[in-house]
PDB file of N, CA and C in Angstrom:
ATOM      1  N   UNK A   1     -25.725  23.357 -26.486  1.00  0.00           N
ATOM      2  CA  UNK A   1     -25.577  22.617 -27.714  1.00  0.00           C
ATOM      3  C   UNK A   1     -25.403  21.142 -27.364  1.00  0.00           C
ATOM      4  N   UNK A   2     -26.202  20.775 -27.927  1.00  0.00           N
ATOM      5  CA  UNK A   2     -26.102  18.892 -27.888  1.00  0.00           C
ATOM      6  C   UNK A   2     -25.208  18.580 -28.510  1.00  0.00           C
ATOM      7  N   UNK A   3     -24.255  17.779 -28.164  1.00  0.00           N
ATOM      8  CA  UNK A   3     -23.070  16.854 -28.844  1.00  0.00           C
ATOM      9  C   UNK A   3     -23.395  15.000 -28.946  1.00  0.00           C
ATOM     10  N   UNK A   4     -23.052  14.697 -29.842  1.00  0.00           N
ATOM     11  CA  UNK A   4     -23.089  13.530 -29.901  1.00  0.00           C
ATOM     12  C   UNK A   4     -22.172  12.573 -30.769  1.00  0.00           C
ATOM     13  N   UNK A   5     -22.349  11.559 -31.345  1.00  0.00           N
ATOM     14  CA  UNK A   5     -21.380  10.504 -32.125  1.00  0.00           C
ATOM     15  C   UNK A   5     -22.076  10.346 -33.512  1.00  0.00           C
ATOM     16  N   UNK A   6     -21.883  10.538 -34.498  1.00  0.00           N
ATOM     17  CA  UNK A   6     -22.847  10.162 -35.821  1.00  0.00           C
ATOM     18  C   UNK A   6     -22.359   9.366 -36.739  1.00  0.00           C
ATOM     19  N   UNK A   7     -23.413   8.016 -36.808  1.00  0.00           N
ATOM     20  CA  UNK A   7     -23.032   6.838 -37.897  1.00  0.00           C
ATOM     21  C   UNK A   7     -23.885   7.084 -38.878  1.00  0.00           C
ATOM     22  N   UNK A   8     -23.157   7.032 -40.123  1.00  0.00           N
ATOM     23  CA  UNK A   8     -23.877   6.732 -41.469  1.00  0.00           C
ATOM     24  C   UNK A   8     -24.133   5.555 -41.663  1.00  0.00           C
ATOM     25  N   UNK A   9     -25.163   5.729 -42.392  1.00  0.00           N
ATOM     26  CA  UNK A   9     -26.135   4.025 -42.877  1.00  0.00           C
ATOM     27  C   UNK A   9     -26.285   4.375 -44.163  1.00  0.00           C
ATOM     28  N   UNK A  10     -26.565   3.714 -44.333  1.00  0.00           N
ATOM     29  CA  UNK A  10     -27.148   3.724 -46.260  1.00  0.00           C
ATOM     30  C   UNK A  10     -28.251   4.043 -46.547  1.00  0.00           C
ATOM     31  N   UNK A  11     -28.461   4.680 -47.279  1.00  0.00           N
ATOM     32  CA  UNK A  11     -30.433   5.294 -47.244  1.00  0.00           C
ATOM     33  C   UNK A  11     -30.948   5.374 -48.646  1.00  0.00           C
ATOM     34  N   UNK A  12     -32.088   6.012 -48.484  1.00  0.00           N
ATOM     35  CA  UNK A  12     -32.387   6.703 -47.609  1.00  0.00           C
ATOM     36  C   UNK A  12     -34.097   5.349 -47.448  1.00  0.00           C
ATOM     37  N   UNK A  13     -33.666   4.987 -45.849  1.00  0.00           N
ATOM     38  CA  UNK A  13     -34.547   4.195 -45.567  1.00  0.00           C
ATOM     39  C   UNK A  13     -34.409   4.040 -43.956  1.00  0.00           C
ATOM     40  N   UNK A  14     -35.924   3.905 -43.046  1.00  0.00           N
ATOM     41  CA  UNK A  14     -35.852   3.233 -41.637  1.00  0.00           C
ATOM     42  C   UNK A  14     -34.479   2.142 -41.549  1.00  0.00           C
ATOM     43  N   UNK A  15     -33.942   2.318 -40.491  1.00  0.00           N
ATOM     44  CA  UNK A  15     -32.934   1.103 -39.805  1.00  0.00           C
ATOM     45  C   UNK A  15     -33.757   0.341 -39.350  1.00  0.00           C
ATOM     46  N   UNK A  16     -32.802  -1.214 -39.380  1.00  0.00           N
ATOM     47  CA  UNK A  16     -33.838  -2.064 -38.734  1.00  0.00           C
ATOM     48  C   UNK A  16     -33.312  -1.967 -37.037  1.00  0.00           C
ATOM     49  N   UNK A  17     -34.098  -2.305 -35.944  1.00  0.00           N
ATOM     50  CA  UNK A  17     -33.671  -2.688 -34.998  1.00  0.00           C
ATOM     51  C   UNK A  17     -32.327  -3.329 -34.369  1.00  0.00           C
ATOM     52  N   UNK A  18     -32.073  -4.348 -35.395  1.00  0.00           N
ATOM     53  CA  UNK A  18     -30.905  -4.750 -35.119  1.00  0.00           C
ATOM     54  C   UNK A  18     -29.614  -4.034 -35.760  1.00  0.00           C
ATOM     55  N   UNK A  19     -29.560  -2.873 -36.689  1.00  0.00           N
ATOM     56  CA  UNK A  19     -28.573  -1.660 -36.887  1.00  0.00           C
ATOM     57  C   UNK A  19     -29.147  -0.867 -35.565  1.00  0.00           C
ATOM     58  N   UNK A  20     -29.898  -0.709 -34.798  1.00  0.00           N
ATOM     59  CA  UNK A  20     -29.910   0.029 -34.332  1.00  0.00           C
ATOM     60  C   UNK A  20     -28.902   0.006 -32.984  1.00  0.00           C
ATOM     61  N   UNK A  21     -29.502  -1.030 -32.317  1.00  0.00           N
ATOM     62  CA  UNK A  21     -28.493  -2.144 -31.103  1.00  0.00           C
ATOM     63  C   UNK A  21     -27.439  -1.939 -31.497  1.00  0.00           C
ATOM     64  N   UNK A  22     -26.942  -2.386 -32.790  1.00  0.00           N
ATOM     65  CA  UNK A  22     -25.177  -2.185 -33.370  1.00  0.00           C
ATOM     66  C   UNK A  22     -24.510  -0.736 -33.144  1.00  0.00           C
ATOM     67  N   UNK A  23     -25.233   0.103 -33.430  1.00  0.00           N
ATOM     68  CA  UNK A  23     -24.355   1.250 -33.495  1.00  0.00           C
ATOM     69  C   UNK A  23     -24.596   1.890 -32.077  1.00  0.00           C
ATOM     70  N   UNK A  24     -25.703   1.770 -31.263  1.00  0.00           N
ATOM     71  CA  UNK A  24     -25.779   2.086 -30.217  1.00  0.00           C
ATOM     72  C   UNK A  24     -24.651   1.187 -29.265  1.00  0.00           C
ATOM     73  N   UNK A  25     -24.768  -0.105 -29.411  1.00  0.00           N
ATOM     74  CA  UNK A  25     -23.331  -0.455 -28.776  1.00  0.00           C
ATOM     75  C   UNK A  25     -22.093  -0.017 -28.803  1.00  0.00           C
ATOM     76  N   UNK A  26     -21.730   0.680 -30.001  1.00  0.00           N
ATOM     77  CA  UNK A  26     -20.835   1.330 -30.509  1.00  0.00           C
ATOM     78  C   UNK A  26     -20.579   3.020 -29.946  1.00  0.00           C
ATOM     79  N   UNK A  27     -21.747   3.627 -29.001  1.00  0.00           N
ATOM     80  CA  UNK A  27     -22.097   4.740 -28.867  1.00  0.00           C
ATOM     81  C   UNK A  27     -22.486   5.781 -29.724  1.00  0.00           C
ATOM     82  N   UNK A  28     -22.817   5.161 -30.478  1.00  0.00           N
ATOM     83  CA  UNK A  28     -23.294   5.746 -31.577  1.00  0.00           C
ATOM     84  C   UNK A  28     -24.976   6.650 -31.121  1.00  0.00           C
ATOM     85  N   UNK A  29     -24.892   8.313 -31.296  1.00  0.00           N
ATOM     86  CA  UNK A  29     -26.240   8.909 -30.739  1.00  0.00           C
ATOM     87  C   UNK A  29     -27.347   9.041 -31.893  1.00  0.00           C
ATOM     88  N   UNK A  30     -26.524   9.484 -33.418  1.00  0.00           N
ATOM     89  CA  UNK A  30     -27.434  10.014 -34.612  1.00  0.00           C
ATOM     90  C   UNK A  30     -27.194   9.032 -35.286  1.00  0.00           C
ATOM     91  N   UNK A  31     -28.214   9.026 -36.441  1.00  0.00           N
ATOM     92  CA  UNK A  31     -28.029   7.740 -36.961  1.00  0.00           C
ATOM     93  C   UNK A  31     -28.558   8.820 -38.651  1.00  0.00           C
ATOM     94  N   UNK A  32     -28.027   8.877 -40.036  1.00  0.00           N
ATOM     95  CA  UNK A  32     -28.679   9.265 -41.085  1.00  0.00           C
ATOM     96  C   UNK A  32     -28.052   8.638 -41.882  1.00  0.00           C
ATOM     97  N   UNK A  33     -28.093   9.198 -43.007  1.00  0.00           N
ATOM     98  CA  UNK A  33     -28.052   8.336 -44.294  1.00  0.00           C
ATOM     99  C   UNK A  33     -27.468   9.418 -45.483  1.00  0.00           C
ATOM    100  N   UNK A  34     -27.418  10.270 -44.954  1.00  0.00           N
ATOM    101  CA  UNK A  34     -27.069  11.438 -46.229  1.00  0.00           C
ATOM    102  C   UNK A  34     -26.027  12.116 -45.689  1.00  0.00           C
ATOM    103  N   UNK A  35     -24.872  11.887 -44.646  1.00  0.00           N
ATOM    104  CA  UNK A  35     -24.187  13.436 -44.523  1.00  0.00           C
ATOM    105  C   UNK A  35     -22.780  12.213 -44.955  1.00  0.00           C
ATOM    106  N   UNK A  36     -22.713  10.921 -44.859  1.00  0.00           N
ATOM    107  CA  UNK A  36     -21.241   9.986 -45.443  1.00  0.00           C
ATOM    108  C   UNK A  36     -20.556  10.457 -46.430  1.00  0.00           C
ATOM    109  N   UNK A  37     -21.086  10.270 -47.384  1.00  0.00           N
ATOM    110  CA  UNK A  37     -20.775  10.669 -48.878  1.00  0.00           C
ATOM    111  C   UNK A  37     -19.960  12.096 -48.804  1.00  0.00           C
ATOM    112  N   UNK A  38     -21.038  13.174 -48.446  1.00  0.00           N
ATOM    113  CA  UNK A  38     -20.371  14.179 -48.538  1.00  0.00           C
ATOM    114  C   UNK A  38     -19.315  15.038 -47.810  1.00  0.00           C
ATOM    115  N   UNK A  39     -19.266  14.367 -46.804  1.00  0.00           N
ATOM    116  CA  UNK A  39     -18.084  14.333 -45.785  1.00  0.00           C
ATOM    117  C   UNK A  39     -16.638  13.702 -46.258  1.00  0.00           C
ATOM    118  N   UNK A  40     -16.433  13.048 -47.098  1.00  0.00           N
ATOM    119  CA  UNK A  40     -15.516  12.155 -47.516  1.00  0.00           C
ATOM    120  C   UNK A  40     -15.396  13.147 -48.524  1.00  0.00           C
ATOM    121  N   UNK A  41     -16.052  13.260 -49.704  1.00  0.00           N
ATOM    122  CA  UNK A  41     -15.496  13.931 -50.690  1.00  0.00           C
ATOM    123  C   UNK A  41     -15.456  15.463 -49.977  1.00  0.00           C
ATOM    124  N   UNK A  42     -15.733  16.679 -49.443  1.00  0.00           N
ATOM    125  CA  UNK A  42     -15.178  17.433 -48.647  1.00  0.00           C
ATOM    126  C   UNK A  42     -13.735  17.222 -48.076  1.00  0.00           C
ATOM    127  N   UNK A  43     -13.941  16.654 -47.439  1.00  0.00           N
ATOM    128  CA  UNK A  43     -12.005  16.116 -46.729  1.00  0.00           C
ATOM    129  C   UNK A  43     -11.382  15.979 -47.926  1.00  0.00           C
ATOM    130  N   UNK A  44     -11.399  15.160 -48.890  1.00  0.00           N
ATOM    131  CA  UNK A  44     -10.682  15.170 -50.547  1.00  0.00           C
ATOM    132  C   UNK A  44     -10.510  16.049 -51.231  1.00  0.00           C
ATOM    133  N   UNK A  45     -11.719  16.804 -51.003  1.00  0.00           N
ATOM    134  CA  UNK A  45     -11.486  18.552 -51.249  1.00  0.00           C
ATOM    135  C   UNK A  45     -10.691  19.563 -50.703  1.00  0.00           C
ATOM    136  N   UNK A  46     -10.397  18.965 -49.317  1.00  0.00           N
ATOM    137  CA  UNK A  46      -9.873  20.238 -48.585  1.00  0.00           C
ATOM    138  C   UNK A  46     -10.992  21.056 -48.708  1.00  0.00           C
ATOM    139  N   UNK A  47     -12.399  21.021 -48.439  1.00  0.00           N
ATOM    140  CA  UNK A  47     -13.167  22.137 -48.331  1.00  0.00           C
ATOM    141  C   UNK A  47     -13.603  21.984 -46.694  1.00  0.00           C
ATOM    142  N   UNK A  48     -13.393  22.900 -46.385  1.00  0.00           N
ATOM    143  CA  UNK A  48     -14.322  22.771 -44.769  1.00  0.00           C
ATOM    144  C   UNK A  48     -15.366  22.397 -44.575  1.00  0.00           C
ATOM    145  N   UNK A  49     -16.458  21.409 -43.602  1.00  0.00           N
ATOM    146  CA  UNK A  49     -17.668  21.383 -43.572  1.00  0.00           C
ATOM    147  C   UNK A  49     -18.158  21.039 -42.381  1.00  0.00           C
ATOM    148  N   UNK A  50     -19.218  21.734 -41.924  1.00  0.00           N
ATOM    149  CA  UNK A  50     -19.815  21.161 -40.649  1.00  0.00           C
ATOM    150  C   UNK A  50     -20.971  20.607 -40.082  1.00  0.00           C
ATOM    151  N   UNK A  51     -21.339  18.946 -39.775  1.00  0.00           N
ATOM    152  CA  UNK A  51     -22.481  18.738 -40.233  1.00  0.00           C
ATOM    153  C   UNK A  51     -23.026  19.100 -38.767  1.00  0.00           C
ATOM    154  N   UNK A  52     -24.749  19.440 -39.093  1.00  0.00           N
ATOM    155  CA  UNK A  52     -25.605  20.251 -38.347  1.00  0.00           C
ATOM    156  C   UNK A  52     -26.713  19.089 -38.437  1.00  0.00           C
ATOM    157  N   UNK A  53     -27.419  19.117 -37.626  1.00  0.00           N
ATOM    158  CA  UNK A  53     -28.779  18.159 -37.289  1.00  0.00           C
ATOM    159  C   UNK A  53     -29.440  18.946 -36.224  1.00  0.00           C
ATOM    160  N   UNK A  54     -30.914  17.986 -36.482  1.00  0.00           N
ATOM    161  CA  UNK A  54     -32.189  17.795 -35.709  1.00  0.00           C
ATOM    162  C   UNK A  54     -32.507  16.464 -36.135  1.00  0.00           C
ATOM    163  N   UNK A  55     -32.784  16.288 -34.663  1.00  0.00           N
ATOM    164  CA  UNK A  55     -33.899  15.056 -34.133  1.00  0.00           C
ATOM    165  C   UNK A  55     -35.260  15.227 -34.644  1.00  0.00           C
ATOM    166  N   UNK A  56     -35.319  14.241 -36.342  1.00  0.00           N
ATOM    167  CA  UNK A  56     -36.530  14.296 -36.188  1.00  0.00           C
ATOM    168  C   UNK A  56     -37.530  12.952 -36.134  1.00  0.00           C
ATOM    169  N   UNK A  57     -37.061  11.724 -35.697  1.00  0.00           N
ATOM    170  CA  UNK A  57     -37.573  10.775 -35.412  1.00  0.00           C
ATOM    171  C   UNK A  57     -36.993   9.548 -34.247  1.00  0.00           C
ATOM    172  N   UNK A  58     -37.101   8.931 -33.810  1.00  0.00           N
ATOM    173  CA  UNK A  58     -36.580   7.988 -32.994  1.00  0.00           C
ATOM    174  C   UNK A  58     -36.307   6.839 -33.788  1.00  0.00           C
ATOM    175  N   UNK A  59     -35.410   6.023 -33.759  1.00  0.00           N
ATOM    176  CA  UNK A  59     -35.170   4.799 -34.225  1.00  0.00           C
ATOM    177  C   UNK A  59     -35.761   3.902 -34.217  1.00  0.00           C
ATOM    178  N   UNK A  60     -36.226   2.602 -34.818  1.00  0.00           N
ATOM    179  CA  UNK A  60     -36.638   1.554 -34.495  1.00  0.00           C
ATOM    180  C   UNK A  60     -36.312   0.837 -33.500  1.00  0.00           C
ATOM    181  N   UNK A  61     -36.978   0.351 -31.891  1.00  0.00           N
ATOM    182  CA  UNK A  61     -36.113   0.025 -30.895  1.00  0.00           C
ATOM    183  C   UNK A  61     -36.318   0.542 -30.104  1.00  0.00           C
ATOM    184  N   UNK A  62     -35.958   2.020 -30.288  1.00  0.00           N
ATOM    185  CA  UNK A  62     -35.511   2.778 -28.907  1.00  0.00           C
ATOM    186  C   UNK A  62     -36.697   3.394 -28.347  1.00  0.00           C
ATOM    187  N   UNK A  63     -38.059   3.716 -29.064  1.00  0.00           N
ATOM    188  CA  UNK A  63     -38.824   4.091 -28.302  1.00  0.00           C
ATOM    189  C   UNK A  63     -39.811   2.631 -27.791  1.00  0.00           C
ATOM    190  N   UNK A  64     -40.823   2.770 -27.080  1.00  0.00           N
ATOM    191  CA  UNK A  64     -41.663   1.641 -27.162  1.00  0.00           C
ATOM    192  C   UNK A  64     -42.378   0.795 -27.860  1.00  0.00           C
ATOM    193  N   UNK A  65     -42.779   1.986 -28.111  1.00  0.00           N
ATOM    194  CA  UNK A  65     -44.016   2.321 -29.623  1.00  0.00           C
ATOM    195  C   UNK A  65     -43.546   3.055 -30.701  1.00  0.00           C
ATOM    196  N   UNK A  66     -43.870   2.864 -32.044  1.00  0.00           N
ATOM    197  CA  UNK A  66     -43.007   3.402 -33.160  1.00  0.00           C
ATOM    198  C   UNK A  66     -44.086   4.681 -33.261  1.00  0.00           C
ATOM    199  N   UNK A  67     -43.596   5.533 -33.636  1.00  0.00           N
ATOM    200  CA  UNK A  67     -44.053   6.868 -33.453  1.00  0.00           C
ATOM    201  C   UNK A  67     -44.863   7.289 -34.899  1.00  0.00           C
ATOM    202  N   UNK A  68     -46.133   7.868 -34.930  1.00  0.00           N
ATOM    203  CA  UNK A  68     -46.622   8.113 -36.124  1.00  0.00           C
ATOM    204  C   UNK A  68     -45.746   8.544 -37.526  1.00  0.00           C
ATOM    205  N   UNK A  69     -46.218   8.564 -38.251  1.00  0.00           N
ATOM    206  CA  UNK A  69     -45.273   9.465 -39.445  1.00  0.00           C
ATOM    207  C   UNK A  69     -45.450  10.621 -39.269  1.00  0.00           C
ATOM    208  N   UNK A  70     -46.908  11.105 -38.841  1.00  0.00           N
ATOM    209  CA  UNK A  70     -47.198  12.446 -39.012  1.00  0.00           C
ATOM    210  C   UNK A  70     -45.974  13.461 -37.579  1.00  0.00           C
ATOM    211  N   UNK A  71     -45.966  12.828 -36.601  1.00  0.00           N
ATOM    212  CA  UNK A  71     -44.798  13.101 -35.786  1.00  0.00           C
ATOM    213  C   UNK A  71     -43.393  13.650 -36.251  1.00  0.00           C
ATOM    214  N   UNK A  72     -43.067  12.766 -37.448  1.00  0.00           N
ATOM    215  CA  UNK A  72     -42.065  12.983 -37.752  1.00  0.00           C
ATOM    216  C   UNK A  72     -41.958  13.839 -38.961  1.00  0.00           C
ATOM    217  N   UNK A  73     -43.091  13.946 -39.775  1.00  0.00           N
ATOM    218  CA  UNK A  73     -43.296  14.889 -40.677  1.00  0.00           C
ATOM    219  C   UNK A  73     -43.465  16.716 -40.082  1.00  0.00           C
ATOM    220  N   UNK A  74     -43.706  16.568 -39.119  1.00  0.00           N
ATOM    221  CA  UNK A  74     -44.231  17.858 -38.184  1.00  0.00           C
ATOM    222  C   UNK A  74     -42.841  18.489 -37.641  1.00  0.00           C
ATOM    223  N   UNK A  75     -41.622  17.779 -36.766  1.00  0.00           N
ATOM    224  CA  UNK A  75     -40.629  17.794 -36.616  1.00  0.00           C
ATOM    225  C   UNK A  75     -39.823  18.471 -37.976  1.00  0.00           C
ATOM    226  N   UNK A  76     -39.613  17.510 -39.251  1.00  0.00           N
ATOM    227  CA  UNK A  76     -39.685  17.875 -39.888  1.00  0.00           C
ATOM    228  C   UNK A  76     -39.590  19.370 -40.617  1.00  0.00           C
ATOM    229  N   UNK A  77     -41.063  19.931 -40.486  1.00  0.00           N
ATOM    230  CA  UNK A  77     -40.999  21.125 -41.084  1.00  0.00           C
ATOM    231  C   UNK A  77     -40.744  22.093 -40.065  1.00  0.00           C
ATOM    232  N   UNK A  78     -40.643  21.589 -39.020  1.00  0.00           N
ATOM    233  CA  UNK A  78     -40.181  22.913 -37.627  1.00  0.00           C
ATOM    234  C   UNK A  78     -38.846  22.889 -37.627  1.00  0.00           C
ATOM    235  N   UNK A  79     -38.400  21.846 -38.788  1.00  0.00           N
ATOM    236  CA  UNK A  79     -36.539  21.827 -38.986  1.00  0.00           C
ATOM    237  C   UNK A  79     -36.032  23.198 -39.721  1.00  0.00           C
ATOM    238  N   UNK A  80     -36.998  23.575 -40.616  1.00  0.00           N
ATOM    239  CA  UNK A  80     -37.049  24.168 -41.914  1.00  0.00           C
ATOM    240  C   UNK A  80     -36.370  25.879 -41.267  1.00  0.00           C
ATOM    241  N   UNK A  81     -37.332  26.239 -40.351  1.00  0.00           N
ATOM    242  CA  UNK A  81     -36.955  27.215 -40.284  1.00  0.00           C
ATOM    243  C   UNK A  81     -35.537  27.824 -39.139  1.00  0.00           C
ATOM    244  N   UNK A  82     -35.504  26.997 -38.375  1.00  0.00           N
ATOM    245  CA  UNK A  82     -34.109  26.385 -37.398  1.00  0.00           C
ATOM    246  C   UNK A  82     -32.796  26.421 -38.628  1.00  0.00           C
ATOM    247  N   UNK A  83     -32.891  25.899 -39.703  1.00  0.00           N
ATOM    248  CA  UNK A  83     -31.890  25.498 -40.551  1.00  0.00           C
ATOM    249  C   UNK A  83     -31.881  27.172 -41.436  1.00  0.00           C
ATOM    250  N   UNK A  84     -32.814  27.650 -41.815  1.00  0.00           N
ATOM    251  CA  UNK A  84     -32.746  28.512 -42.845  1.00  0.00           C
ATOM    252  C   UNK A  84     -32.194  29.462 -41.459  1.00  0.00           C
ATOM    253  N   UNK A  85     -32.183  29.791 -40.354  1.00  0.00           N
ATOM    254  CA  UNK A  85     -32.009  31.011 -39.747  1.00  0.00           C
ATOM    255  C   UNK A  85     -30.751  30.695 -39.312  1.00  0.00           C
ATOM    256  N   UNK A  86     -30.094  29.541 -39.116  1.00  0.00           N
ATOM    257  CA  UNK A  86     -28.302  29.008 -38.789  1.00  0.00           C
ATOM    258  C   UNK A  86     -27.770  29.344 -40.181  1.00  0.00           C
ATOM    259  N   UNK A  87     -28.032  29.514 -41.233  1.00  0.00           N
ATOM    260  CA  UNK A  87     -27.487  29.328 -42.494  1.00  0.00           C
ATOM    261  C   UNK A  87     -27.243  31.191 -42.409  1.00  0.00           C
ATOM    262  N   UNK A  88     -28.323  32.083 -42.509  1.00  0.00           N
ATOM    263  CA  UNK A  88     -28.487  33.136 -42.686  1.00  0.00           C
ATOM    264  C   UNK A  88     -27.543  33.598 -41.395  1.00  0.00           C
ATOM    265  N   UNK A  89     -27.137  33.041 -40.575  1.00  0.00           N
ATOM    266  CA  UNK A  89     -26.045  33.694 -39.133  1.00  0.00           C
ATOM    267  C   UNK A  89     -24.728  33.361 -39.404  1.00  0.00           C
ATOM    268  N   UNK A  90     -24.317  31.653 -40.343  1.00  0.00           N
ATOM    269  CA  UNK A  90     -23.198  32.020 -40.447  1.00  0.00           C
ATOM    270  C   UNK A  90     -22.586  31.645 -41.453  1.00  0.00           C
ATOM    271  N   UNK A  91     -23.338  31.639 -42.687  1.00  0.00           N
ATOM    272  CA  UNK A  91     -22.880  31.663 -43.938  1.00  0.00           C
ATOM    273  C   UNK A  91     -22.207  33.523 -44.654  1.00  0.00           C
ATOM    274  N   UNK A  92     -21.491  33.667 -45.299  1.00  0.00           N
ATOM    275  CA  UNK A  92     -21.097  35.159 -45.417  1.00  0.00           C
ATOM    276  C   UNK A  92     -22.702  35.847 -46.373  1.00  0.00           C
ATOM    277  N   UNK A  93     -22.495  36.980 -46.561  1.00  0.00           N
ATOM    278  CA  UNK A  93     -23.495  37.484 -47.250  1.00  0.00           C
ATOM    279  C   UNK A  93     -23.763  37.502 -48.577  1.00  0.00           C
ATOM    280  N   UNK A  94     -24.198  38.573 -49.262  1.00  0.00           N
ATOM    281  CA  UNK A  94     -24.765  37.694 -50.396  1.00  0.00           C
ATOM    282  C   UNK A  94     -24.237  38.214 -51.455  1.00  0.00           C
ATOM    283  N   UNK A  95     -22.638  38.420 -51.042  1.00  0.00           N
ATOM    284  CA  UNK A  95     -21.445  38.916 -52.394  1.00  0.00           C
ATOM    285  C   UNK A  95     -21.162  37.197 -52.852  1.00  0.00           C
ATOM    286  N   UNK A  96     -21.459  37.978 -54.209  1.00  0.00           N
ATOM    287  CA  UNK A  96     -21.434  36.463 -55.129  1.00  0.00           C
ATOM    288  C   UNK A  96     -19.630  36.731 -54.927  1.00  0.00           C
ATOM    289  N   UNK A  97     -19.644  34.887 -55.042  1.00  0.00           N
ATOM    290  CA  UNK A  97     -18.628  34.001 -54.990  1.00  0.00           C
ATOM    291  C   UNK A  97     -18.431  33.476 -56.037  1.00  0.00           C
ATOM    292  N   UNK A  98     -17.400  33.611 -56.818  1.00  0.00           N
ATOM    293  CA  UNK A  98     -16.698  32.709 -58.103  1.00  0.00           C
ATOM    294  C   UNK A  98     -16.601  31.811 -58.217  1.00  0.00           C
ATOM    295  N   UNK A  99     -16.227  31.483 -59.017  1.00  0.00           N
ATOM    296  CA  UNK A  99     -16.497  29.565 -59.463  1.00  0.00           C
ATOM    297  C   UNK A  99     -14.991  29.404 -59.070  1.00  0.00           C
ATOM    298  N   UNK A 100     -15.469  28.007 -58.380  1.00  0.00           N
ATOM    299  CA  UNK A 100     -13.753  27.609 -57.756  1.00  0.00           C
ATOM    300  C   UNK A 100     -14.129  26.403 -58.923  1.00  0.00           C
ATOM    301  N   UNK A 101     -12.111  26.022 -59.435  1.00  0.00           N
ATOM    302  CA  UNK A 101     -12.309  25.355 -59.937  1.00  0.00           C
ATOM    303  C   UNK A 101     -12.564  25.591 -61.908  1.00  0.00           C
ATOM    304  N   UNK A 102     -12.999  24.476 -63.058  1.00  0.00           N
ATOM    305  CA  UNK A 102     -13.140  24.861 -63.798  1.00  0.00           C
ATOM    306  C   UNK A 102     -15.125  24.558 -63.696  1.00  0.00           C
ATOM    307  N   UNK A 103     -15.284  24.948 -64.847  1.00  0.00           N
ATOM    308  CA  UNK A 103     -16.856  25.480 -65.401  1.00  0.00           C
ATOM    309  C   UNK A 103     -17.049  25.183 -66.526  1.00  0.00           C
ATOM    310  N   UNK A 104     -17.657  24.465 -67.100  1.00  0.00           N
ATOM    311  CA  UNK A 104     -17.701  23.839 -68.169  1.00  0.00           C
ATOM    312  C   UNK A 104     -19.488  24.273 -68.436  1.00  0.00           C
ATOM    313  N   UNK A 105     -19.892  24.845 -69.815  1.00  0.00           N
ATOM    314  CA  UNK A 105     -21.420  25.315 -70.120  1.00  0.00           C
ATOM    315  C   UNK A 105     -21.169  24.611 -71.320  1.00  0.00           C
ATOM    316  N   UNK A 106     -22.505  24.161 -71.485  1.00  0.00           N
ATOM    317  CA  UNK A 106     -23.123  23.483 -72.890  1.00  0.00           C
ATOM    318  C   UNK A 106     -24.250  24.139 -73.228  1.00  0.00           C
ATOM    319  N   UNK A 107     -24.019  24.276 -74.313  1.00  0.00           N
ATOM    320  CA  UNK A 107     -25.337  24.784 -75.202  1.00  0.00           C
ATOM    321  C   UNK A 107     -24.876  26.626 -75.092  1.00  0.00           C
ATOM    322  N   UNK A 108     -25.821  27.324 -75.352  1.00  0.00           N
ATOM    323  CA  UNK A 108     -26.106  29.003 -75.512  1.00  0.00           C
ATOM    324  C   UNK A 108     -26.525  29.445 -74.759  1.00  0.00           C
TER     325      UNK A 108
END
C-alpha cells in the first residue's frame, strides 16, 4: 500500500505549476480538490471516514511533458473498477441502514 501526504486545492481544476512547487515543498505527494470539504464536515460529524485514491494524472511540473488527456481519461476508467471492488470488500452488506438523524419528505 502506497502512503503518502494529501493537500486540498480548490477545484475542480489543473494546478498551476507554481501550487505545485508549494505543496511539494511542503511534502505534499496527492494533490485533489474534492476530498477537503468532506473531511471537515465528517470530523463535525463524528462520522468515520477514509479517504482512498488513484493516481490518475501527474501534475503540472512534475512530468516533462504534460501528458495527453486521453492518458488520464483511460487511468480514469481503470479507477472505476479498483473502487467498486474496495467498496464491495469493506463496506457491510446490503441490510438496509436507517436514517440517522431526522428526514424530512416533501410532496406524496
Amino acid at each position: 500500500m502506497a502512503q503518502g501526504t494529501y493537500g486540498h486545492v480548490d477545484g475542480p481544476r489543473f494546478n498551476s505549476r507554481s501550487e505545485i512547487r508549494a505543496l511539494a515543498a511542503t511534502e505534499v505527494t496527492a494533490v485533489n480538490p474534492t476530498a477537503g470539504p468532506e473531511v471537515v464536515l465528517a470530523g463535525e460529524a463524528k462520522l468515520p471516514m477514509a479517504l482512498v485514491g488513484s493516481v490518475t494524472d501527474h501534475a503540472n511540473g512534475v512530468a516533462d511533458k504534460p501528458e495527453p488527456v486521453e492518458a488520464l481519461l483511460e487511468r480514469m476508467a481503470a479507477s472505476k473498477q479498483l473502487f467498486a471492488d474496495l467498496a464491495t470488500r469493506a463496506l457491510p452488506g446490503p441490510e438496509p441502514v436507517g436514517a440517522v438523524g431526522t428526514v424530512y419528505r416533501f410532496g406524496s
